[in-house]
Protein backbone atom coordinates (compact mmCIF):
# COMPACT_ATOMS: atom_id res chain seq x y z
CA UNK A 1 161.79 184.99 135.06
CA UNK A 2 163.88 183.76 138.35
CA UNK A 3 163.08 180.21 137.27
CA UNK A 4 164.22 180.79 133.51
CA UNK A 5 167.09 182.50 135.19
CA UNK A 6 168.04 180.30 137.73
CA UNK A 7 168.28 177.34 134.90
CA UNK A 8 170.62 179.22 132.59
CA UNK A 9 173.03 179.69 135.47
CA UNK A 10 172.63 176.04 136.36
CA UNK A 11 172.71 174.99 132.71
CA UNK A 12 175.96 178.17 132.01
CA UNK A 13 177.76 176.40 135.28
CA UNK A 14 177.79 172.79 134.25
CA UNK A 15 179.18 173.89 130.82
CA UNK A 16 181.75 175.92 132.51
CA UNK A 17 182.89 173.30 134.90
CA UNK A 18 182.76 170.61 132.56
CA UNK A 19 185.72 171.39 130.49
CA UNK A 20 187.77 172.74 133.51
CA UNK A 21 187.62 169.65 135.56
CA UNK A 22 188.23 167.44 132.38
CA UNK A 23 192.09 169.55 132.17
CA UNK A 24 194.48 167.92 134.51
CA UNK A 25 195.81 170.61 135.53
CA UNK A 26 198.07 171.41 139.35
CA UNK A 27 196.32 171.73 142.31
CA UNK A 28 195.76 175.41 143.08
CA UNK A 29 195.58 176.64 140.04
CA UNK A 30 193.35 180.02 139.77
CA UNK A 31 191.01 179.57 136.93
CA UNK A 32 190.51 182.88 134.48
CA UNK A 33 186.70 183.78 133.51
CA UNK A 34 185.98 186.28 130.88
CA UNK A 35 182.74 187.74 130.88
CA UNK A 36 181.94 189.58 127.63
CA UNK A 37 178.50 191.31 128.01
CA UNK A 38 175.87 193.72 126.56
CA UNK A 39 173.42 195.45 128.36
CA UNK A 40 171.45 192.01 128.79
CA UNK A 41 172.62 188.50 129.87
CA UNK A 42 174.60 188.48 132.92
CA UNK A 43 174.88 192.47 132.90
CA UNK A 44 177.76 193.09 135.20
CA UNK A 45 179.06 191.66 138.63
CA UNK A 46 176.99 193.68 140.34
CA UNK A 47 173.79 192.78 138.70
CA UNK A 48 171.21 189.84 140.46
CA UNK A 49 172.09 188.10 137.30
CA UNK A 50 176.26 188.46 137.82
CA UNK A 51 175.35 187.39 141.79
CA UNK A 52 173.58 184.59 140.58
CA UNK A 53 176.30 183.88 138.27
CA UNK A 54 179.15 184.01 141.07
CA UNK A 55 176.98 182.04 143.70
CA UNK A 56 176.58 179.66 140.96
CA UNK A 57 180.16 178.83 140.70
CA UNK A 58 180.39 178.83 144.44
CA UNK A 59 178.15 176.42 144.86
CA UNK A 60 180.77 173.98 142.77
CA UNK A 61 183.46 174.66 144.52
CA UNK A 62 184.67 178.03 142.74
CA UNK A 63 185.22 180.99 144.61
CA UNK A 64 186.58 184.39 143.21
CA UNK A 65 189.95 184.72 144.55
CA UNK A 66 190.46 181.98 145.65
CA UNK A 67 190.42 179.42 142.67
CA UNK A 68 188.68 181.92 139.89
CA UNK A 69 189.20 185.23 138.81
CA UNK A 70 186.51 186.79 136.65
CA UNK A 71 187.15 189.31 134.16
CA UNK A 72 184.16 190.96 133.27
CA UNK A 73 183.79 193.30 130.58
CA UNK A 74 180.46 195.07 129.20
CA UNK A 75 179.86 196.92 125.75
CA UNK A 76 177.55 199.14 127.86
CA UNK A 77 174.99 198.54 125.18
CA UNK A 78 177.72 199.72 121.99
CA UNK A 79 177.61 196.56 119.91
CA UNK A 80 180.86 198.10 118.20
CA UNK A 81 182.72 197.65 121.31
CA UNK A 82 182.59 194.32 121.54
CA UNK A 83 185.46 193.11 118.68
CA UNK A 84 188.52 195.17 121.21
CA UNK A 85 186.87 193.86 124.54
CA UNK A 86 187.17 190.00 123.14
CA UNK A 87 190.78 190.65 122.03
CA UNK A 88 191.12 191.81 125.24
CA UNK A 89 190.21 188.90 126.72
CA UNK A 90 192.14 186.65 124.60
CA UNK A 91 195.22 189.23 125.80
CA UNK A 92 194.48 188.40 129.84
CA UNK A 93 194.69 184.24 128.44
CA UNK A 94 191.21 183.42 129.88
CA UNK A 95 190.52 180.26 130.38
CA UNK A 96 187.25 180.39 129.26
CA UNK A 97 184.95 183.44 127.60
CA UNK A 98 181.01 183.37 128.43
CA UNK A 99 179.17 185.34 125.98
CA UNK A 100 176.08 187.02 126.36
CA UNK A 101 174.43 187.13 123.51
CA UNK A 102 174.98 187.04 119.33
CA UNK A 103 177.10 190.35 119.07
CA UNK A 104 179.32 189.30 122.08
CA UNK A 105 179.60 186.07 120.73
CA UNK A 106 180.48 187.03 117.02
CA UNK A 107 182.98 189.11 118.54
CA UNK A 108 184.66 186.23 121.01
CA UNK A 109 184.73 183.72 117.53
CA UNK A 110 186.47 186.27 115.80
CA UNK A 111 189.05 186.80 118.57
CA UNK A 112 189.95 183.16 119.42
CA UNK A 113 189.07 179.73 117.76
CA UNK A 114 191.11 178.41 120.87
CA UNK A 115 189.87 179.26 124.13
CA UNK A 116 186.55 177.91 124.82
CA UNK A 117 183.50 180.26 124.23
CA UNK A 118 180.04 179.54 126.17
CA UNK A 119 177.17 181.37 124.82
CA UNK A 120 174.40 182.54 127.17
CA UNK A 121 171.50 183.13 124.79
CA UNK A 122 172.35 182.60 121.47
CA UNK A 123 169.62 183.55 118.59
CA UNK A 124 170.08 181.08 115.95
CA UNK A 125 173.89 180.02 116.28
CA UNK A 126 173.26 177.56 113.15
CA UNK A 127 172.14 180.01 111.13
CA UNK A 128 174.85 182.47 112.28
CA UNK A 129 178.05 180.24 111.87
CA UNK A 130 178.69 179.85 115.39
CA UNK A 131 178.28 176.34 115.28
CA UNK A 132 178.10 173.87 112.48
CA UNK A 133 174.58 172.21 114.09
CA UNK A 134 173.13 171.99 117.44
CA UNK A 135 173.70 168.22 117.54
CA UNK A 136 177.64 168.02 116.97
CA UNK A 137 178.69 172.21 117.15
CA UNK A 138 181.99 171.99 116.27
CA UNK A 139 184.83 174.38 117.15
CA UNK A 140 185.45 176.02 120.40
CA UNK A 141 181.59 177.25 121.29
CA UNK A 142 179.12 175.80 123.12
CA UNK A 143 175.87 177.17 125.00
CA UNK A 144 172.40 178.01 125.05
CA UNK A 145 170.24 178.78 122.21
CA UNK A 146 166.73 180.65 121.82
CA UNK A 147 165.07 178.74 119.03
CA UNK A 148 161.81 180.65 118.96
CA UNK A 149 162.10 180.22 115.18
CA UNK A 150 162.49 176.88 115.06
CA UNK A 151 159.05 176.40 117.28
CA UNK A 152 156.50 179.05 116.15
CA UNK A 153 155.39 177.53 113.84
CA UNK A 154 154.30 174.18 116.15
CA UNK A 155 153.24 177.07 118.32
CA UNK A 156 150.51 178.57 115.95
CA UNK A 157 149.42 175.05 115.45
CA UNK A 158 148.62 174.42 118.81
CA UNK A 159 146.58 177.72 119.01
């Protein structure tokens, strides 16, 4: 589980940085994180997974407060929460929104089709509209995906 763990940080990181050190933006500048969250995912900032998550970033170069601010923000497990905390977000002009998982993300699409939106563990985000395919996705989300669907059946055939 720390392996898996570790490599979704690694793998959440690169597609954070990516697009912020692509802008040309001024030195100094104080990037804005949202993090929209369940009860799963990276939790909260005081879970191993939001530590991970921060040391992460400060291991390329970001450090909260100094050239980040994070802005997390959890449902507390109450799916229907989700739809004000992502207009929320998009209110505090994030830079970026990382979304834990399909109800956080629905939520983040329907708030912005602007600000970029990193999903954590999608289920299916074909299937679900969040992007048009896995190979070109289109739009303003990007991410992980579980695609336990797409690879039981190669599963049972190995059994």
């Amino acid at each position: 589980m720390k392996v898996t763990l570790c490599v979704v940080t690694v793998v959440v990181l690169a597609l954070l940085t990516a697009p912020l050190a692509a802008m040309a933006q001024p030195a100094g500048k104080v990037w804005r994180i949202g993090v929209l969250t369940g009860r799963q995912a990276l939790e909260s900032p005081e879970s191993p997974r939001g530590a991970s998550f921060r040391q992460g970033l400060r291991a390329l170069g970001y450090v909260e407060g100094q050239n980040i601010t994070i802005e997390w923000r959890s449902s507390g497990g109450q799916a229907e929460r989700f739809p004000d905390l992502a207009a929320e977000l998009v209110r505090l002009k994030v830079d970026v929104i990382v979304a834990g998982d399909n109800p956080a993300i629905a939520a983040a699409q329907q708030a912005t089709s602007t600000i970029p939106i990193v999903m954590v563990l999608a289920m299916d985000p074909v299937r679900t509209g969040f992007v048009g395919s896995l190979a070109q996705p289109g739009g303003n989300i990007t991410g992980l995906t579980v695609q336990g669907t797409d690879i039981q059946g190669k599963a049972l055939q190995l059994l």
